[in-house]
Each structure stands twice: as C-alpha cells, then as structure tokens.
PDB file of N, CA and C in Angstrom:
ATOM      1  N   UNK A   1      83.573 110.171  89.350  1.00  0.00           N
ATOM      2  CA  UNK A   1      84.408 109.910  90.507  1.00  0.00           C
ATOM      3  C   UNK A   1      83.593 109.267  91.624  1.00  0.00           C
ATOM      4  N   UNK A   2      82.511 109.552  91.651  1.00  0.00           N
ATOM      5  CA  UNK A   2      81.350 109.102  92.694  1.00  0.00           C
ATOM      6  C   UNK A   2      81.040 106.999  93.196  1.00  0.00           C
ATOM      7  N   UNK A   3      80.771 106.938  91.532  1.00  0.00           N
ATOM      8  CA  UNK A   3      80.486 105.533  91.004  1.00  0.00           C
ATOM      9  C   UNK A   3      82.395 105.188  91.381  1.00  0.00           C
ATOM     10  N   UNK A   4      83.058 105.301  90.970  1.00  0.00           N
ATOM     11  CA  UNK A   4      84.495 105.223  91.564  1.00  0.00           C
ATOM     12  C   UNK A   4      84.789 104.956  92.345  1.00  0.00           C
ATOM     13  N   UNK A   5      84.425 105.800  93.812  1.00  0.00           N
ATOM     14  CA  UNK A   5      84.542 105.608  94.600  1.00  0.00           C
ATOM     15  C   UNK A   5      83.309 104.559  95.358  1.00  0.00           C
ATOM     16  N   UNK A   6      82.240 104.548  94.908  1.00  0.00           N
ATOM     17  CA  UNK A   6      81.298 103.573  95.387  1.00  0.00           C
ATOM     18  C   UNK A   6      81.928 102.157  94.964  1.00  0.00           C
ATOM     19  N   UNK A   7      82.936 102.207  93.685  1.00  0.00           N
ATOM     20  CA  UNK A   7      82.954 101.081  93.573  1.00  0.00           C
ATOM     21  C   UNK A   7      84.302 100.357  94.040  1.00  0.00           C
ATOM     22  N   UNK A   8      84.761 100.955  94.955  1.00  0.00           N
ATOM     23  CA  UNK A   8      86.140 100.915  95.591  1.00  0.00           C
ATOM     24  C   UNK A   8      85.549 100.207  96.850  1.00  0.00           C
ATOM     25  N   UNK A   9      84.873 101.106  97.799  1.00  0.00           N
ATOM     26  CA  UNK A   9      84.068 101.125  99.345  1.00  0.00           C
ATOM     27  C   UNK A   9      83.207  99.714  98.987  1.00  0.00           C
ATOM     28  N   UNK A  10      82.400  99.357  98.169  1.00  0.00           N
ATOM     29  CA  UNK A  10      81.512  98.791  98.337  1.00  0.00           C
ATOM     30  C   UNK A  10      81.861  97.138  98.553  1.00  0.00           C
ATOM     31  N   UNK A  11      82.988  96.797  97.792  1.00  0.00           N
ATOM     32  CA  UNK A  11      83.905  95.096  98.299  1.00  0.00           C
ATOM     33  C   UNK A  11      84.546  95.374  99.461  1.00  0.00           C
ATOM     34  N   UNK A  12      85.107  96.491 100.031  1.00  0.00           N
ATOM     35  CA  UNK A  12      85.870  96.255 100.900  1.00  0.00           C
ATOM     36  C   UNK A  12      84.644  96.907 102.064  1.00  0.00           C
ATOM     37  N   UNK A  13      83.638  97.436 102.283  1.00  0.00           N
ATOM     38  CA  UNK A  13      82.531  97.171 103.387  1.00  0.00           C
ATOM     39  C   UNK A  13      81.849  96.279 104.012  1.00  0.00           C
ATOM     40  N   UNK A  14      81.784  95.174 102.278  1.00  0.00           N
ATOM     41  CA  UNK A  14      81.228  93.641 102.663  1.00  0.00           C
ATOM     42  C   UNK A  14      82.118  93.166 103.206  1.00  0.00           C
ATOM     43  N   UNK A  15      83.972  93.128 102.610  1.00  0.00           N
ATOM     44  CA  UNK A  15      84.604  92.196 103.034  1.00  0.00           C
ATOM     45  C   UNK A  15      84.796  92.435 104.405  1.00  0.00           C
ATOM     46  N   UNK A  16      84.548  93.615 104.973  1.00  0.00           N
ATOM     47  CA  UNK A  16      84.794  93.995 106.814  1.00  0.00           C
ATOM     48  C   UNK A  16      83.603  93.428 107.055  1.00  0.00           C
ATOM     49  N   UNK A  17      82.674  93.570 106.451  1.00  0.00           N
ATOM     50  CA  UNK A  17      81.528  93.383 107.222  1.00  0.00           C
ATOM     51  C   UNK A  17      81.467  91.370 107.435  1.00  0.00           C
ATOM     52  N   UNK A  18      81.691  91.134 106.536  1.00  0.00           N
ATOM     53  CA  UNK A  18      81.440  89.620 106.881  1.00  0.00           C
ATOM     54  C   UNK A  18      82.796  89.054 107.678  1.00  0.00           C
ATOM     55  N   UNK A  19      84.260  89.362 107.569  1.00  0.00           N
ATOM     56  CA  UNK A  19      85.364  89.576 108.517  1.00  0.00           C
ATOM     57  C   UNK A  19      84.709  89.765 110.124  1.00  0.00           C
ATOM     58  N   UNK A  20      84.257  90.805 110.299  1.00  0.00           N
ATOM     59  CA  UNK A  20      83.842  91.120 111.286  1.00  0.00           C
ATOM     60  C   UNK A  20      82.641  90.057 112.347  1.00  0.00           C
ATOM     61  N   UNK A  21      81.848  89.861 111.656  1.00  0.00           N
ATOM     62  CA  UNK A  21      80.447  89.126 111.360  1.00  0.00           C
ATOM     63  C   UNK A  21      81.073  87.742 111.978  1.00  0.00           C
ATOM     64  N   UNK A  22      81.498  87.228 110.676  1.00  0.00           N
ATOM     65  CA  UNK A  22      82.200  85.995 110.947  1.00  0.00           C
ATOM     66  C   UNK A  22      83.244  85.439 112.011  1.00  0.00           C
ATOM     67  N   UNK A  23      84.474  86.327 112.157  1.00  0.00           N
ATOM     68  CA  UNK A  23      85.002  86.434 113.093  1.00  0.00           C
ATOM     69  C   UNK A  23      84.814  86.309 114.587  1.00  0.00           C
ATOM     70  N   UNK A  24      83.709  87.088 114.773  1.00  0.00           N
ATOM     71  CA  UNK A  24      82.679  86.583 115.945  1.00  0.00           C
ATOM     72  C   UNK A  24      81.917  85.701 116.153  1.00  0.00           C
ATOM     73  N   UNK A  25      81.557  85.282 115.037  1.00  0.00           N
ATOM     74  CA  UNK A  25      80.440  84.370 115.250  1.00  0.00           C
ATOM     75  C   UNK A  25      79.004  84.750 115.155  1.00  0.00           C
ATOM     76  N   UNK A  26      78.876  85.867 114.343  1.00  0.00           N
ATOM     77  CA  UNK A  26      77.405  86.030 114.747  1.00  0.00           C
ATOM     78  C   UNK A  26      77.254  85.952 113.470  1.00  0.00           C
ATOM     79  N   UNK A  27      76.160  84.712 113.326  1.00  0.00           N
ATOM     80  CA  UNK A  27      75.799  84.266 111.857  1.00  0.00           C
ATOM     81  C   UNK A  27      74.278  84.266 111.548  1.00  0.00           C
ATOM     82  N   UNK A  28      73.945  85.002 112.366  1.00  0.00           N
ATOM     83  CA  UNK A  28      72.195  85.146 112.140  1.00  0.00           C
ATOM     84  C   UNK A  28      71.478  84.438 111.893  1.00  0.00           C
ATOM     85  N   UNK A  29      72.061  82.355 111.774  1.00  0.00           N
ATOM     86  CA  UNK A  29      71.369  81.688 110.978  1.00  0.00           C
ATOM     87  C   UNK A  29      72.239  81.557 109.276  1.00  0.00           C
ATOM     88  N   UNK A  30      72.681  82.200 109.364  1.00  0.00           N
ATOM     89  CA  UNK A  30      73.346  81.860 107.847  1.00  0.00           C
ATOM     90  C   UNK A  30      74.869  81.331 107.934  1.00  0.00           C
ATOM     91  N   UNK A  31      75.363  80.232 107.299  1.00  0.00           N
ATOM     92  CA  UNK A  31      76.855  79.308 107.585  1.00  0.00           C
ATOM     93  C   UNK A  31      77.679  80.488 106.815  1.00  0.00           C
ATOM     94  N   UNK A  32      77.489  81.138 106.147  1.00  0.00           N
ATOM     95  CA  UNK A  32      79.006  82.116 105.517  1.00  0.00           C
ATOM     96  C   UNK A  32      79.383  82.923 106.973  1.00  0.00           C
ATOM     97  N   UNK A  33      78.395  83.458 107.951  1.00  0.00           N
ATOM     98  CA  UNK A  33      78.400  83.833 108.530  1.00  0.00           C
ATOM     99  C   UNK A  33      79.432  83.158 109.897  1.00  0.00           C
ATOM    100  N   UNK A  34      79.250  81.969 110.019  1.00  0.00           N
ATOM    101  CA  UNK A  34      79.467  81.342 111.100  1.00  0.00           C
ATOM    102  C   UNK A  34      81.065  81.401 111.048  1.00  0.00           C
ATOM    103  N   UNK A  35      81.904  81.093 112.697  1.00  0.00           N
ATOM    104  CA  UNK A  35      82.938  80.903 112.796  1.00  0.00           C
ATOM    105  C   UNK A  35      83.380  79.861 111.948  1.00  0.00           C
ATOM    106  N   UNK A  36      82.900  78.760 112.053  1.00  0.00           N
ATOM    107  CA  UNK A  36      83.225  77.433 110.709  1.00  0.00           C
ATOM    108  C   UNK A  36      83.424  78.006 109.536  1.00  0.00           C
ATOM    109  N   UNK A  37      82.888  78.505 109.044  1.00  0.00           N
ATOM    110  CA  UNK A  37      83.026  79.252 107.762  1.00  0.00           C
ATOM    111  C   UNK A  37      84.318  80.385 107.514  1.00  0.00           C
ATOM    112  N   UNK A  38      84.387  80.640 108.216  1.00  0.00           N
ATOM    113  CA  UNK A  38      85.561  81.657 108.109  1.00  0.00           C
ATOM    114  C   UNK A  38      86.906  80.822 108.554  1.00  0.00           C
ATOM    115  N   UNK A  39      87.147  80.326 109.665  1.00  0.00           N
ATOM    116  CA  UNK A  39      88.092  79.192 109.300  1.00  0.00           C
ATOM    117  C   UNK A  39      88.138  78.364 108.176  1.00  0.00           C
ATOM    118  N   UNK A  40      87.316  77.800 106.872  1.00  0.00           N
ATOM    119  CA  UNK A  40      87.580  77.266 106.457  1.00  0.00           C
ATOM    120  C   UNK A  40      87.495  78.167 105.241  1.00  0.00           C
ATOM    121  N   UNK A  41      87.449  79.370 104.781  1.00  0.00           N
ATOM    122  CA  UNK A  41      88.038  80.183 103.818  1.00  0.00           C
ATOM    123  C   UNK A  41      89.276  80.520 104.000  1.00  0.00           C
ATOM    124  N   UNK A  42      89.506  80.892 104.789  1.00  0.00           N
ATOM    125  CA  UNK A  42      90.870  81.002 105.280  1.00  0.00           C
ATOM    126  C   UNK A  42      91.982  80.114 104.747  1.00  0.00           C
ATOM    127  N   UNK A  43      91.158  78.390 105.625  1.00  0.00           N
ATOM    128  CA  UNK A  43      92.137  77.367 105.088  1.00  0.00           C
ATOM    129  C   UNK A  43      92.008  77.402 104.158  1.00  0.00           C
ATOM    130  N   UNK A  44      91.096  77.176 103.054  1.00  0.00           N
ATOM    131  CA  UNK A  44      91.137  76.907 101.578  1.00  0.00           C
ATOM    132  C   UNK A  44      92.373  77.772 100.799  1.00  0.00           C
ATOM    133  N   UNK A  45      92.141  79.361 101.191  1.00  0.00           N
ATOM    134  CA  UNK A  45      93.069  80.342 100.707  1.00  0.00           C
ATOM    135  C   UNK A  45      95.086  79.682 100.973  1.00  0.00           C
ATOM    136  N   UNK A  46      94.636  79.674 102.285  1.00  0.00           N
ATOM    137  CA  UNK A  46      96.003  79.335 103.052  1.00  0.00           C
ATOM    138  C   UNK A  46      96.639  77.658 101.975  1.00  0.00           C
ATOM    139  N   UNK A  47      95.676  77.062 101.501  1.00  0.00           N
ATOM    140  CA  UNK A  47      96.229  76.207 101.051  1.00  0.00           C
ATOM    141  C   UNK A  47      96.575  76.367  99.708  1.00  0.00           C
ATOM    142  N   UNK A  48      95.853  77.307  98.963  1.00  0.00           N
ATOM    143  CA  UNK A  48      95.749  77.936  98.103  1.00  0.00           C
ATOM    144  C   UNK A  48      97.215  78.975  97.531  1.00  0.00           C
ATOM    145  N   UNK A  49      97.222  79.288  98.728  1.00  0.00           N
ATOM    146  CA  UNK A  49      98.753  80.409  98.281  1.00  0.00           C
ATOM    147  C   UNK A  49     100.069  79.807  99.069  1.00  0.00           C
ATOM    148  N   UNK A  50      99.653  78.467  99.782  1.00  0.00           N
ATOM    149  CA  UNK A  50     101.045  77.950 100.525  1.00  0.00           C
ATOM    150  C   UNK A  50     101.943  78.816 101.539  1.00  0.00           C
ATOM    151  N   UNK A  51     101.073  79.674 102.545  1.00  0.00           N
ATOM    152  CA  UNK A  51     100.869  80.053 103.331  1.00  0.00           C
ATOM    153  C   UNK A  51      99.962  79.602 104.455  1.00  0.00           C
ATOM    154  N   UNK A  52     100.668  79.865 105.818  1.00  0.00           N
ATOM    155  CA  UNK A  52      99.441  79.575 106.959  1.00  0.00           C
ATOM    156  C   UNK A  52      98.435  80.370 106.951  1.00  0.00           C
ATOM    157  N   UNK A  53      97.128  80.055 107.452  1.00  0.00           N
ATOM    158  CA  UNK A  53      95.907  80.361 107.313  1.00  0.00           C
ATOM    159  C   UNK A  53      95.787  82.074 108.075  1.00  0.00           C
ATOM    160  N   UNK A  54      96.413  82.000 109.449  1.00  0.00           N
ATOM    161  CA  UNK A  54      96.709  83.113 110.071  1.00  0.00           C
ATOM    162  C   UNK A  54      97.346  84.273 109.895  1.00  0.00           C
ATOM    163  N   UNK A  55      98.386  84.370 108.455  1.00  0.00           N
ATOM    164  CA  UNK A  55      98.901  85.380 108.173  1.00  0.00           C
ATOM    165  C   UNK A  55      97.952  86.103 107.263  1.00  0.00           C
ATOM    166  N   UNK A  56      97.108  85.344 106.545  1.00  0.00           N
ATOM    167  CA  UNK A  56      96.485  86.082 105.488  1.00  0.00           C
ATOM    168  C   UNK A  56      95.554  87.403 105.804  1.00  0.00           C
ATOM    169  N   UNK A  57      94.632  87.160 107.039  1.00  0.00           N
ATOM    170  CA  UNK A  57      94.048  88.471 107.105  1.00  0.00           C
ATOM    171  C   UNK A  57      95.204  90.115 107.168  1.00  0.00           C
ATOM    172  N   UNK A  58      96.127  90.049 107.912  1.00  0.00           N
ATOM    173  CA  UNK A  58      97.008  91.015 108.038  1.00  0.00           C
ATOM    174  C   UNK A  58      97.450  91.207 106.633  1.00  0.00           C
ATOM    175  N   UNK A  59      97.449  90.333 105.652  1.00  0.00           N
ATOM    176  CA  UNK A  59      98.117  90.662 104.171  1.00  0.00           C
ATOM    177  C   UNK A  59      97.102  91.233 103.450  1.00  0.00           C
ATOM    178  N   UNK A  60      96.314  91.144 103.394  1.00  0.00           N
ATOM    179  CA  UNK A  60      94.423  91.166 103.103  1.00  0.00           C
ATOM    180  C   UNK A  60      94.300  92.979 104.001  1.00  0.00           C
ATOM    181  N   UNK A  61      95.115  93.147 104.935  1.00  0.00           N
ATOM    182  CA  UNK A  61      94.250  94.646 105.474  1.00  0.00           C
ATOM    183  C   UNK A  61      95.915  95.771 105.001  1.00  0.00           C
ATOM    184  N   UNK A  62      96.469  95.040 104.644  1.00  0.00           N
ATOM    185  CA  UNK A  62      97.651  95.696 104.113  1.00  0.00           C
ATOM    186  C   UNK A  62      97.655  95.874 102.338  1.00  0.00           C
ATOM    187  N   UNK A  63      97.240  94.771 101.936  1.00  0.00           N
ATOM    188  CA  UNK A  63      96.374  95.365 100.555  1.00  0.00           C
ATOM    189  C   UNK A  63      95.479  96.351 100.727  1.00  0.00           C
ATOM    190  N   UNK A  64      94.441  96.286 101.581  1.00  0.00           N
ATOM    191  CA  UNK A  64      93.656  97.272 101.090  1.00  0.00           C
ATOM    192  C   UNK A  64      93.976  98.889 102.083  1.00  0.00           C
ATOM    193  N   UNK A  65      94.857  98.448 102.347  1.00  0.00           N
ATOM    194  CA  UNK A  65      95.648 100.321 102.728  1.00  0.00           C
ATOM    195  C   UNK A  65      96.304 100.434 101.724  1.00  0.00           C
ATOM    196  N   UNK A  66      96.740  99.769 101.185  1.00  0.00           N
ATOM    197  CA  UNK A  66      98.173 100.756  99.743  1.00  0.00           C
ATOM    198  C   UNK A  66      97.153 100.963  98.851  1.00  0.00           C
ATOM    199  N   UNK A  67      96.004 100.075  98.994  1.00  0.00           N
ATOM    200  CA  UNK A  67      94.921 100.113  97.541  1.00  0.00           C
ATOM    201  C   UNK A  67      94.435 101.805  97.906  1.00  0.00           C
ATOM    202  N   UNK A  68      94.449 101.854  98.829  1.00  0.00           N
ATOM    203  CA  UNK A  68      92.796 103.164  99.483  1.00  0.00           C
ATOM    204  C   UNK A  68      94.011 104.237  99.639  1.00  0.00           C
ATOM    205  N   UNK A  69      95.314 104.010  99.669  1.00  0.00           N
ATOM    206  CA  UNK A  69      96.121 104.910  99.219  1.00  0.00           C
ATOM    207  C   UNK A  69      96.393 105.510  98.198  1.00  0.00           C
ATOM    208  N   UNK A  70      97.137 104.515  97.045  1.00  0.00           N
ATOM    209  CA  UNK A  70      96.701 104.650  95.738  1.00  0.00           C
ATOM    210  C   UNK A  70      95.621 105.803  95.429  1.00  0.00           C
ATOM    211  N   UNK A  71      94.135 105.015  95.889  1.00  0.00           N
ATOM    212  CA  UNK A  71      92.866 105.863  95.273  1.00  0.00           C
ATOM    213  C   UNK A  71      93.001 107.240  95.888  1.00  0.00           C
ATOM    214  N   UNK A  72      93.429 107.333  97.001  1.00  0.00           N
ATOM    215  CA  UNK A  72      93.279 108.621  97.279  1.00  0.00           C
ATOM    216  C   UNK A  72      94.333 109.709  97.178  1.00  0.00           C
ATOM    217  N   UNK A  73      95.802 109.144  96.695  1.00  0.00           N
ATOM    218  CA  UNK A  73      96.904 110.040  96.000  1.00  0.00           C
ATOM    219  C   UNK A  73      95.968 110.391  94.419  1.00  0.00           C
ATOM    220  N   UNK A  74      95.547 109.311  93.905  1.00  0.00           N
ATOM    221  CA  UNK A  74      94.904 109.278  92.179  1.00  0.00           C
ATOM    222  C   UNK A  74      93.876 110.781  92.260  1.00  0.00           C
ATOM    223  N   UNK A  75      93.088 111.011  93.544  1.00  0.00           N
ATOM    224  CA  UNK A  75      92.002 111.849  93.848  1.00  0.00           C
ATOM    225  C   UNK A  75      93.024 113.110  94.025  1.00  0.00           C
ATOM    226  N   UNK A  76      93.621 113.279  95.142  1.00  0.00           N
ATOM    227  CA  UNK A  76      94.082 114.284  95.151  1.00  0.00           C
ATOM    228  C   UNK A  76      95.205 114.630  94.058  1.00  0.00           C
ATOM    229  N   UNK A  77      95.530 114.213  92.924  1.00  0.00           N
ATOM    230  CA  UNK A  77      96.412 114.949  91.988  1.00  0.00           C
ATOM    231  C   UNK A  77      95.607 114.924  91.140  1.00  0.00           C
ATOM    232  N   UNK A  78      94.255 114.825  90.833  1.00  0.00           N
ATOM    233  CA  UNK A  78      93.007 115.045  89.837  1.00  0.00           C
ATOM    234  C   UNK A  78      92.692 116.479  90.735  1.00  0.00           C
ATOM    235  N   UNK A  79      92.582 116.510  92.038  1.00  0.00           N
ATOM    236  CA  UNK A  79      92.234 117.755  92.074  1.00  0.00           C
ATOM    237  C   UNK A  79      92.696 118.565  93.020  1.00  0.00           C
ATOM    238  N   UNK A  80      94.500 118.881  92.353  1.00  0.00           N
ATOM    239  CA  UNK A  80      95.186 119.786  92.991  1.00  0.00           C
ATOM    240  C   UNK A  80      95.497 120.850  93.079  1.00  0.00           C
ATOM    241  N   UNK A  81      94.620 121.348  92.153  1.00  0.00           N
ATOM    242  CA  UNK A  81      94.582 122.966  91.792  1.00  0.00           C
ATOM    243  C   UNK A  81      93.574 123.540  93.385  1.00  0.00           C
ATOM    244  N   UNK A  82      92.744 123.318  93.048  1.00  0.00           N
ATOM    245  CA  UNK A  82      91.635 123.378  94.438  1.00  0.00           C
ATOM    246  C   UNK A  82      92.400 122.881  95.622  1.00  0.00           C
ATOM    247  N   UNK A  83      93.320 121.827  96.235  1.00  0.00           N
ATOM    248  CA  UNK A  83      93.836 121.662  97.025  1.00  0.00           C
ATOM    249  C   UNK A  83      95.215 122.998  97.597  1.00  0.00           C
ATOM    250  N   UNK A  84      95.972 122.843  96.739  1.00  0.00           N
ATOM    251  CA  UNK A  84      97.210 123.607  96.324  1.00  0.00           C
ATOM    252  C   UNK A  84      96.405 125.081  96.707  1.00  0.00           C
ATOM    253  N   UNK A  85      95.276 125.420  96.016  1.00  0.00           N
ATOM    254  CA  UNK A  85      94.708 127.334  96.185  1.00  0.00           C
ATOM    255  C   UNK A  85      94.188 127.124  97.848  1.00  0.00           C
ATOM    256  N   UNK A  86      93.411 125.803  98.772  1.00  0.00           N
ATOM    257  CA  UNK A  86      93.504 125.809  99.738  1.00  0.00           C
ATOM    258  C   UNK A  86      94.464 126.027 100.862  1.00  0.00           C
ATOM    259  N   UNK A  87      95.659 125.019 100.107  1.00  0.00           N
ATOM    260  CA  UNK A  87      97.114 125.588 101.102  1.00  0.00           C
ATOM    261  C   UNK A  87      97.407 126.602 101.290  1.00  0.00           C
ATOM    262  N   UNK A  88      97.239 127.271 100.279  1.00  0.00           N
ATOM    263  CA  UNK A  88      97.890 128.554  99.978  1.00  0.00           C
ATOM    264  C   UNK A  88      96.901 129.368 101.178  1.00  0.00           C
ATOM    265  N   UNK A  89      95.759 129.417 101.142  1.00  0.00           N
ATOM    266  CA  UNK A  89      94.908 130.746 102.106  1.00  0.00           C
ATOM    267  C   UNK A  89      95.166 130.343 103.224  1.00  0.00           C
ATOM    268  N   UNK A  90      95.291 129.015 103.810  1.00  0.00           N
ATOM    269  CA  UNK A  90      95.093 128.329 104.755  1.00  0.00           C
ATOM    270  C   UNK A  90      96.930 128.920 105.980  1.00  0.00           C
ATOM    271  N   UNK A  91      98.224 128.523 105.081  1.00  0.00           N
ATOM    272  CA  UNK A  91      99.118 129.586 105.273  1.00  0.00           C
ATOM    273  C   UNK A  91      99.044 130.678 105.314  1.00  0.00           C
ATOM    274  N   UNK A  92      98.590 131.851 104.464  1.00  0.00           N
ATOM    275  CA  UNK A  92      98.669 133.066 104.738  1.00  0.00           C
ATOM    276  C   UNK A  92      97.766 133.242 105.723  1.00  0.00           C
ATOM    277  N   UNK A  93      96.977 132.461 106.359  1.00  0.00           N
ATOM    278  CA  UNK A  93      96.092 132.812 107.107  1.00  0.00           C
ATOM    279  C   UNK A  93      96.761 132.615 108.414  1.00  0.00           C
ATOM    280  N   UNK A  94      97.426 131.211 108.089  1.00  0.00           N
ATOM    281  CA  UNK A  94      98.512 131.058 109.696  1.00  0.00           C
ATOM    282  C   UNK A  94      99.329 132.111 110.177  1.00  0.00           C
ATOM    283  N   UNK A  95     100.110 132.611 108.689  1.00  0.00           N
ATOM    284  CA  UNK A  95     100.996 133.853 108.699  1.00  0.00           C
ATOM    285  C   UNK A  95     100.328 134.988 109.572  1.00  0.00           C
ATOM    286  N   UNK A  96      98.970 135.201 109.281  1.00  0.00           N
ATOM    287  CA  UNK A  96      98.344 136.556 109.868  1.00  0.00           C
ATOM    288  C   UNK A  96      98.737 136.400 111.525  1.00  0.00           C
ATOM    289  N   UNK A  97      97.832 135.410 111.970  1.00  0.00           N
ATOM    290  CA  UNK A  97      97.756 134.870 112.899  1.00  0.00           C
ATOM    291  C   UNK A  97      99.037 134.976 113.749  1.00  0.00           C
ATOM    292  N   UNK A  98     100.262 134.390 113.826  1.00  0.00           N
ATOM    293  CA  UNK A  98     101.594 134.410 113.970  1.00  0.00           C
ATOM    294  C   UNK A  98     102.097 135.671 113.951  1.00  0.00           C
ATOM    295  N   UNK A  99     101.857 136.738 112.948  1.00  0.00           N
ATOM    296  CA  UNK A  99     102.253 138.237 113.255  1.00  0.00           C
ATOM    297  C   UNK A  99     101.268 138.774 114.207  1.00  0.00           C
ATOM    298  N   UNK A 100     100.058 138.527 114.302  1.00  0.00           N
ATOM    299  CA  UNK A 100      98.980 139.491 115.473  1.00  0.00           C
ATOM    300  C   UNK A 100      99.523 138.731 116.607  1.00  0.00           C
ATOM    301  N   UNK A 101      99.868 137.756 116.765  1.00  0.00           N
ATOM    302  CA  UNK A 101     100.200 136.680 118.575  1.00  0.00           C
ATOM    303  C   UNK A 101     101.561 137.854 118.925  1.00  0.00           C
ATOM    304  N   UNK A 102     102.593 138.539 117.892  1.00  0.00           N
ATOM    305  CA  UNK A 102     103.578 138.767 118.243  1.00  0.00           C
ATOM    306  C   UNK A 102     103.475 139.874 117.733  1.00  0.00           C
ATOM    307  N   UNK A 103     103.042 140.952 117.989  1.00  0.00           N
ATOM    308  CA  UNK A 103     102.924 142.388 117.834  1.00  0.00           C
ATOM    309  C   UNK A 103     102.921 142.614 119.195  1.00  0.00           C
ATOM    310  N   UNK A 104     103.319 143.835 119.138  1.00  0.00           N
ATOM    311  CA  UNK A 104     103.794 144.383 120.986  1.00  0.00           C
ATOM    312  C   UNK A 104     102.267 144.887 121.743  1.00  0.00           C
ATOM    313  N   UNK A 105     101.382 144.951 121.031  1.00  0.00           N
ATOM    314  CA  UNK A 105      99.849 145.311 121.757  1.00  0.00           C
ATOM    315  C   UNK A 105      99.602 143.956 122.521  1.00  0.00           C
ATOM    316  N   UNK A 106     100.338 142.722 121.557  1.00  0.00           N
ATOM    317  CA  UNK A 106      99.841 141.788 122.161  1.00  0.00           C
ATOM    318  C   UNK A 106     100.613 141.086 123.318  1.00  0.00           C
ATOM    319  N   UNK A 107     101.608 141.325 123.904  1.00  0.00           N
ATOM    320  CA  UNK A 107     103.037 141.233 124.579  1.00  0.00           C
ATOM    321  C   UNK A 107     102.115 141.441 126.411  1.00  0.00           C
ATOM    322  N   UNK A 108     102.465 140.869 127.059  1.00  0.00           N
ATOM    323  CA  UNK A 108     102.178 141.340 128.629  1.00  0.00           C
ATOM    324  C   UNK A 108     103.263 142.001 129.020  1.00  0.00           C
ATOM    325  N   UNK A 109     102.989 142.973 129.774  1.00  0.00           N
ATOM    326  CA  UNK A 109     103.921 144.165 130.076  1.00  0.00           C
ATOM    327  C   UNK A 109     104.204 143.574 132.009  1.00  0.00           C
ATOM    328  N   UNK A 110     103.661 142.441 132.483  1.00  0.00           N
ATOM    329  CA  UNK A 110     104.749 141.827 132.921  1.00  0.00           C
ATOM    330  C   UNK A 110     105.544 141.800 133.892  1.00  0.00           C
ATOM    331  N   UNK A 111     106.521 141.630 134.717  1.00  0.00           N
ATOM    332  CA  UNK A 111     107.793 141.318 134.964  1.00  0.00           C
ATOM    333  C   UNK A 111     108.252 140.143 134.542  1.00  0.00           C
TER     334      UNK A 111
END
C-alpha cells in the first residue's frame, strides 16, 4: 500500500510543483520552468483536445480530486474493520460524555 501510495503522490507533487514553479515564473535558469513554457504546454494541450488553453488547468485539478478520492474510498474499504471498531469506541465514548454533561451533580442549582 506504501509503494501505492508513493506512486499516486509522486506525479501529482511534480505536476504542482512545476504548475506552481512555472506559473510564476521562477525558472531557476531552466525553460520547462519558465512562464513561456507553461503557456505553451497548455497551448499545445488546448490544441490538442479542442479546447481553450485556460480551461484545462481547472479540469486537470478536478481529475486529480475524484482520482485522490477514488484512492482513498479504495483505502478505507481495505481497511474497514479497524475504521468501523474506531467508530464504534469513539461513539460510546461520546455517549459517556453526553450522559456525565447531563446528570444532576452536573446541573447548576441556579435560578
């Protein structure tokens, strides 16, 4: 599950990271880096899928939420026994809690 998940995080860290990078402009010296460069992936794509160049990042961060959704419904029903025995203490524990707030020791006597 480890390698799994490394291998999920690890395209979509670069792809923020050079998004990010690029987007700004800070290219350290290297053209993938540069604003030029990222406008013209963009266009290539944009011409590519017959779409404007500007919608694609928002389609691009909406893939990778249903994706990182996906992975992480796939995770938690691999391990819902351990989740499910958490709910469970985690309620009765609220339950406790909720009867001691409202027991009459605990009540202000008030007007």
């Amino acid at each position: 599950m480890k390698t799994f998940l490394l291998l999920w995080a690890t395209p979509i860290a670069l792809l923020g990271a050079w998004y990010s990078l690029s987007y700004y402009d800070m290219s350290f010296g290297i053209f993938m880096l540069t604003r030029q460069a990222h406008d013209l992936v963009f266009q290539i794509y944009g011409n590519v899928l017959g779409l404007p160049p500007e919608t694609i990042p928002p389609l691009v961060m909406r893939a990778v939420v249903v994706d990182s959704l996906v992975l992480f419904a796939f995770m938690a029903f691999r391990r819902r026994k351990p989740i499910k025995a958490w709910w469970a203490a985690r309620q009765e524990a609220s339950s406790e809690v909720a009867e001691t707030r409202a027991s009459p020791e605990s009540l202000s006597s008030a007007p």
